[in-house]
N, C-alpha and C. Protein backbone atom coordinates (compact mmCIF):
# COMPACT_ATOMS: atom_id res chain seq x y z
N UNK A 1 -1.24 -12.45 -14.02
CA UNK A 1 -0.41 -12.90 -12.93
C UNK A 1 -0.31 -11.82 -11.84
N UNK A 2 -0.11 -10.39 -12.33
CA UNK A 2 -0.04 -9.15 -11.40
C UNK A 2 -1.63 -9.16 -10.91
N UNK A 3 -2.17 -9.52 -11.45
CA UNK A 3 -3.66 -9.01 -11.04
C UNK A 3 -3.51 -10.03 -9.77
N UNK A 4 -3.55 -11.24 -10.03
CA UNK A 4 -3.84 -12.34 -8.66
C UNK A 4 -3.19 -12.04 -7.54
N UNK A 5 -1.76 -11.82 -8.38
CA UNK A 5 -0.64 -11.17 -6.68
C UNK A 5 -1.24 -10.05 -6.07
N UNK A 6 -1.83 -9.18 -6.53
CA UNK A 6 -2.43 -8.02 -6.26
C UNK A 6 -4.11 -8.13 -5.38
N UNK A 7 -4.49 -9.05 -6.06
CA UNK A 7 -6.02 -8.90 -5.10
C UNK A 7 -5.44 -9.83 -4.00
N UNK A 8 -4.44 -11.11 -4.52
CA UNK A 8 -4.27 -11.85 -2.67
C UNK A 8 -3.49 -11.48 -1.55
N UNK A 9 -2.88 -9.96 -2.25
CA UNK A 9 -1.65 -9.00 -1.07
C UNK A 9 -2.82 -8.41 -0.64
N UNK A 10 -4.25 -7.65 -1.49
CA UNK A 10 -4.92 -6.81 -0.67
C UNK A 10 -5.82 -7.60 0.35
N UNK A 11 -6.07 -8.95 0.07
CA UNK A 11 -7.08 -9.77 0.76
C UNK A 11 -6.28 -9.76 2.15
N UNK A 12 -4.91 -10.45 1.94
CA UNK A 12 -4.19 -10.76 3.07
C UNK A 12 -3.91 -8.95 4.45
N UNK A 13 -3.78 -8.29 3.29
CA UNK A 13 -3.51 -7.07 3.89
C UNK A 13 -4.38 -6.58 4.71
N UNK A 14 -6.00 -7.02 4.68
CA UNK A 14 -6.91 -6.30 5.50
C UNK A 14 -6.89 -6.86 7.50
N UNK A 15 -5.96 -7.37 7.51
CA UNK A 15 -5.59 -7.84 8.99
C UNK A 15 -4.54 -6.77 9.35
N UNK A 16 -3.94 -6.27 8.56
CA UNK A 16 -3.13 -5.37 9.11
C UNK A 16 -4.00 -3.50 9.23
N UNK A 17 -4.39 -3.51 8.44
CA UNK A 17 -5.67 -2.83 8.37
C UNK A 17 -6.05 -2.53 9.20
N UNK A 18 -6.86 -3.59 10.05
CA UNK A 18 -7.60 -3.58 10.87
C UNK A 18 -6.95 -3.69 12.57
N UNK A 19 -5.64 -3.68 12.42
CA UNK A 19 -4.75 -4.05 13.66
C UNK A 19 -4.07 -2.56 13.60
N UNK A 20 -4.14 -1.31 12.62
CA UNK A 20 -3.62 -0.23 12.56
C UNK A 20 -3.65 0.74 13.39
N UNK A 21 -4.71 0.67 14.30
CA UNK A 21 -5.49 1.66 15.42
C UNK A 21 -4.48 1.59 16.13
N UNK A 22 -4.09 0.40 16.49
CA UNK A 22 -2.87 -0.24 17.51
C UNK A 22 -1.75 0.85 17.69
N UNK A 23 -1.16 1.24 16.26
CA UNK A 23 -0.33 2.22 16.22
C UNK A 23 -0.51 3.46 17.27
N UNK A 24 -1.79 3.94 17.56
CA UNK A 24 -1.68 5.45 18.39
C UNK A 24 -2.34 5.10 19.65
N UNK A 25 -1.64 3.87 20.12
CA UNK A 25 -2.07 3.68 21.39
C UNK A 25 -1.38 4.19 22.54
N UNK A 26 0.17 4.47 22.21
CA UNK A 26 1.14 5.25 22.90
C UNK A 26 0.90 6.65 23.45
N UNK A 27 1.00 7.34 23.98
CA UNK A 27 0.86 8.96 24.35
C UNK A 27 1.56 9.65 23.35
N UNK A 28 1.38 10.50 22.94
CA UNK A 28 2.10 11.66 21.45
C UNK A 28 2.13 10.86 20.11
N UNK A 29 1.65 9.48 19.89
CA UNK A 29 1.77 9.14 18.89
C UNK A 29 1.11 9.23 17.77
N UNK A 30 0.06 10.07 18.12
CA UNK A 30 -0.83 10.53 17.19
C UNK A 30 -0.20 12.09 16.74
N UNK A 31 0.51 12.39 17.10
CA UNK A 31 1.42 13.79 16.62
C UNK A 31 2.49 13.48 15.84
N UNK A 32 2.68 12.49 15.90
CA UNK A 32 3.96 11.68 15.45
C UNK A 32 3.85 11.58 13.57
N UNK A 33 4.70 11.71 13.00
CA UNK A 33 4.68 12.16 11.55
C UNK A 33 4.54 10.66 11.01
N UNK A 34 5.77 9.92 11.43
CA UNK A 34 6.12 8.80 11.14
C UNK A 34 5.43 7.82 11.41
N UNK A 35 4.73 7.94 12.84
CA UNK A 35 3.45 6.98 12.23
C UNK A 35 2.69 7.29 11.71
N UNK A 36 1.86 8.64 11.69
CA UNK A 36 0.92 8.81 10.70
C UNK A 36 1.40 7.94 9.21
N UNK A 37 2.26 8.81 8.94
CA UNK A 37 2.72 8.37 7.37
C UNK A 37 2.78 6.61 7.08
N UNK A 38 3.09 5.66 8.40
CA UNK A 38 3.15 4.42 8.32
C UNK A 38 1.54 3.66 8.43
N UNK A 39 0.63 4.46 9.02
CA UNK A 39 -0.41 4.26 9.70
C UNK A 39 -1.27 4.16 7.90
N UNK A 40 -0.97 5.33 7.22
CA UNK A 40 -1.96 5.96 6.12
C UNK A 40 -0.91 5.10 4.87
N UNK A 41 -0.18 4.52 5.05
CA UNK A 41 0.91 3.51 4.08
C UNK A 41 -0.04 2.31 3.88
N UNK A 42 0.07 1.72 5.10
CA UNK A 42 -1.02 0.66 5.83
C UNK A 42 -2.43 0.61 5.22
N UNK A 43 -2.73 1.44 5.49
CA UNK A 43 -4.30 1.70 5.26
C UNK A 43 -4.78 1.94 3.77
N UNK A 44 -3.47 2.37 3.03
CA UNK A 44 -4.09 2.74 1.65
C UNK A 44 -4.50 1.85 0.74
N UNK A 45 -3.27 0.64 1.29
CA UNK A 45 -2.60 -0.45 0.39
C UNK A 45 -3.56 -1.26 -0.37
N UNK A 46 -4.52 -1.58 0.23
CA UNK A 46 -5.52 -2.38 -0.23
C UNK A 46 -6.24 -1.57 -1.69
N UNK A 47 -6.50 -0.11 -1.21
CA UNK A 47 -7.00 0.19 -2.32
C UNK A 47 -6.03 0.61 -3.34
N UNK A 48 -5.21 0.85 -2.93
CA UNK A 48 -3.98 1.31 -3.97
C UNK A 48 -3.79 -0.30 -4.75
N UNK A 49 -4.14 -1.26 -4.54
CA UNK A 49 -3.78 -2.56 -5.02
C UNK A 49 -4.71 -2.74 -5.75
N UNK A 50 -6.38 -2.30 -5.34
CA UNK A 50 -7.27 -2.26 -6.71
C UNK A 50 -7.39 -1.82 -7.39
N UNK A 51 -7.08 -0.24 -7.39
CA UNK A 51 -6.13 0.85 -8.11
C UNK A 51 -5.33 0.32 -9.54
N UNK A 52 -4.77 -0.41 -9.16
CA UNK A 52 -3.08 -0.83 -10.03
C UNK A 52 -3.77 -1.82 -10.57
N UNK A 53 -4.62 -2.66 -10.36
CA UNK A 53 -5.18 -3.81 -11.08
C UNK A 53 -6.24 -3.08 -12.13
N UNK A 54 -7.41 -1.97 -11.48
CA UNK A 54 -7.40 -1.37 -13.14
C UNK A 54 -7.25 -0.62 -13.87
N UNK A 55 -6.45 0.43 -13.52
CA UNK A 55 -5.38 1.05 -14.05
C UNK A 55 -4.58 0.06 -14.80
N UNK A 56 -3.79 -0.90 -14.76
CA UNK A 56 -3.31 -1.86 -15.90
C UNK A 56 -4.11 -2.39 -16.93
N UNK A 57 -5.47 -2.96 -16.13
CA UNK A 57 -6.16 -3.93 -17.32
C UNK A 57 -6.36 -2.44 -18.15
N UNK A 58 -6.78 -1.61 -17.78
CA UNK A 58 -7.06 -0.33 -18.56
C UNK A 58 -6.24 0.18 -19.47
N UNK A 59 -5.27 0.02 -18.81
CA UNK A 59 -4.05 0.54 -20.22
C UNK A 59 -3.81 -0.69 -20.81
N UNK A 60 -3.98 -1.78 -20.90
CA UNK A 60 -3.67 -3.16 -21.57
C UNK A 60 -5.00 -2.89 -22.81
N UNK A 61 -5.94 -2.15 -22.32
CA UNK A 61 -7.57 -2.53 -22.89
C UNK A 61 -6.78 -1.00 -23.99
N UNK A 62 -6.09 -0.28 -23.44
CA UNK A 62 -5.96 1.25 -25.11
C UNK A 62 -4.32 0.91 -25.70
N UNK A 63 -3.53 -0.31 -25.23
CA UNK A 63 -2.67 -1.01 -25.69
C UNK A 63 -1.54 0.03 -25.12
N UNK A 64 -1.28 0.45 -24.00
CA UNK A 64 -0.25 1.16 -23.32
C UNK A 64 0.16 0.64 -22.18
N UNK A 65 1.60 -0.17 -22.85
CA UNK A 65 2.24 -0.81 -21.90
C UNK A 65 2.92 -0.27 -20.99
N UNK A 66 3.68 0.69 -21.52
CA UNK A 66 4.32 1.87 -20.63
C UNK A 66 3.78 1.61 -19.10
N UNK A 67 2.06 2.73 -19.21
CA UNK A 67 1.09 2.62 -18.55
C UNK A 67 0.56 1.58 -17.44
N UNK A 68 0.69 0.23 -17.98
CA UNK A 68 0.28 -0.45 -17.81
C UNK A 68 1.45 -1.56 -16.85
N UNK A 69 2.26 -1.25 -17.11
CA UNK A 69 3.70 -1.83 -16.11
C UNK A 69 3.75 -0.82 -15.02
N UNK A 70 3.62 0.87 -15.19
CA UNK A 70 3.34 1.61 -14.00
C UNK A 70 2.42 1.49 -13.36
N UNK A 71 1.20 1.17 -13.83
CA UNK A 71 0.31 1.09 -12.89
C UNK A 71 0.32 -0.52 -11.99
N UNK A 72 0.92 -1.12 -12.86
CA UNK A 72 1.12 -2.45 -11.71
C UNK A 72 2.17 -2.36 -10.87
N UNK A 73 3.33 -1.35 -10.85
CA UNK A 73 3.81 -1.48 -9.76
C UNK A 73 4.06 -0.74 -8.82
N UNK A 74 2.35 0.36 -8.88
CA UNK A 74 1.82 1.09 -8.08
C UNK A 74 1.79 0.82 -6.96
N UNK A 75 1.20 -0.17 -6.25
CA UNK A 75 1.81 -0.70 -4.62
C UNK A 75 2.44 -1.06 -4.18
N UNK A 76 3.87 -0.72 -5.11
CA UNK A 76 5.46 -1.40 -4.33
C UNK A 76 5.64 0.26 -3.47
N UNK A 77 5.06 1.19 -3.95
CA UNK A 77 5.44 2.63 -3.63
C UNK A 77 5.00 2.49 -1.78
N UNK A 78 3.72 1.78 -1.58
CA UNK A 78 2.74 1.42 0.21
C UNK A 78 4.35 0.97 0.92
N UNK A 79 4.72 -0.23 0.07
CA UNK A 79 5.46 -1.48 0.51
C UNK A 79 6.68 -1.10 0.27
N UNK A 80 7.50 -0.17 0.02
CA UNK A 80 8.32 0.47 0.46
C UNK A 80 8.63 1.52 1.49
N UNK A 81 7.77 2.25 1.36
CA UNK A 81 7.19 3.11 2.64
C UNK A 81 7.32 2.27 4.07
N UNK A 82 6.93 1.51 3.95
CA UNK A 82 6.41 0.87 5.15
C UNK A 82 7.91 -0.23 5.39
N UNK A 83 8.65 -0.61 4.88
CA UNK A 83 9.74 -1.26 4.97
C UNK A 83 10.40 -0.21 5.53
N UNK A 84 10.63 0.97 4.46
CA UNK A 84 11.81 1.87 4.99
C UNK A 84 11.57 2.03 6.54
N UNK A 85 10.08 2.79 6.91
CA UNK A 85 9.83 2.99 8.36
C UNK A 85 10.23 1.70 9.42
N UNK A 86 10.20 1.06 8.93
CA UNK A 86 10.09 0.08 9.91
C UNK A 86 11.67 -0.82 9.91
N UNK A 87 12.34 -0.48 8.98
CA UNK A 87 13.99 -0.78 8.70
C UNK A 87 14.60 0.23 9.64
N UNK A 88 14.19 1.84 9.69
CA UNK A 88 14.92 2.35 10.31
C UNK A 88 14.60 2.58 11.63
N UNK A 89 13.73 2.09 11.68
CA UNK A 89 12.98 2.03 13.21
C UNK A 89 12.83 3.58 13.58
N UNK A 90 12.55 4.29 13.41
CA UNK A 90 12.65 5.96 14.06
C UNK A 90 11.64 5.88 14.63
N UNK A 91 10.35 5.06 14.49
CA UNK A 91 8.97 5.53 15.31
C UNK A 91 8.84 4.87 16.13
């Protein structure tokens, strides 16, 4: 079930991806911390989402659930990032 939510957040995610440049279109915004950090949030997500899909089946495959619940909710870490920035508006 994590696996499907996971490859159709990264499928959907590559529009934002690709709309990311957008970010340093401003003057100084490429100096800017906070977008960087929102810019490279953005950009990771996709792979951080294939990441967590086998990183789980992987620990499911040496029977470490522990493991295997952390690594699936490895890309809430992008998707918090990117809420907080954008909740507090600073950039």
């Amino acid at each position: 079930m994590a696996s499907a939510a996971w490859t159709a957040s990264a499928v959907l995610s590559i529009r934002s991806v690709m709309m990311t440049p957008m970010l340093f279109d401003a003057p100084g915004s490429s100096e800017n911390a906070i977008v960087i950090t929102l810019a490279l949030s953005i950009v990771t997500f996709p792979v951080v989402c294939a990441l967590a899909i086998a990183v789980s089946w992987a620990a499911l495959y040496i029977r470490s659930e522990a493991l295997a619940i952390a690594g699936t909710l490895l890309p809430l870490a992008n998707i918090v990032v990117a809420i907080g920035i954008v909740l507090c508006g600073v950039f």
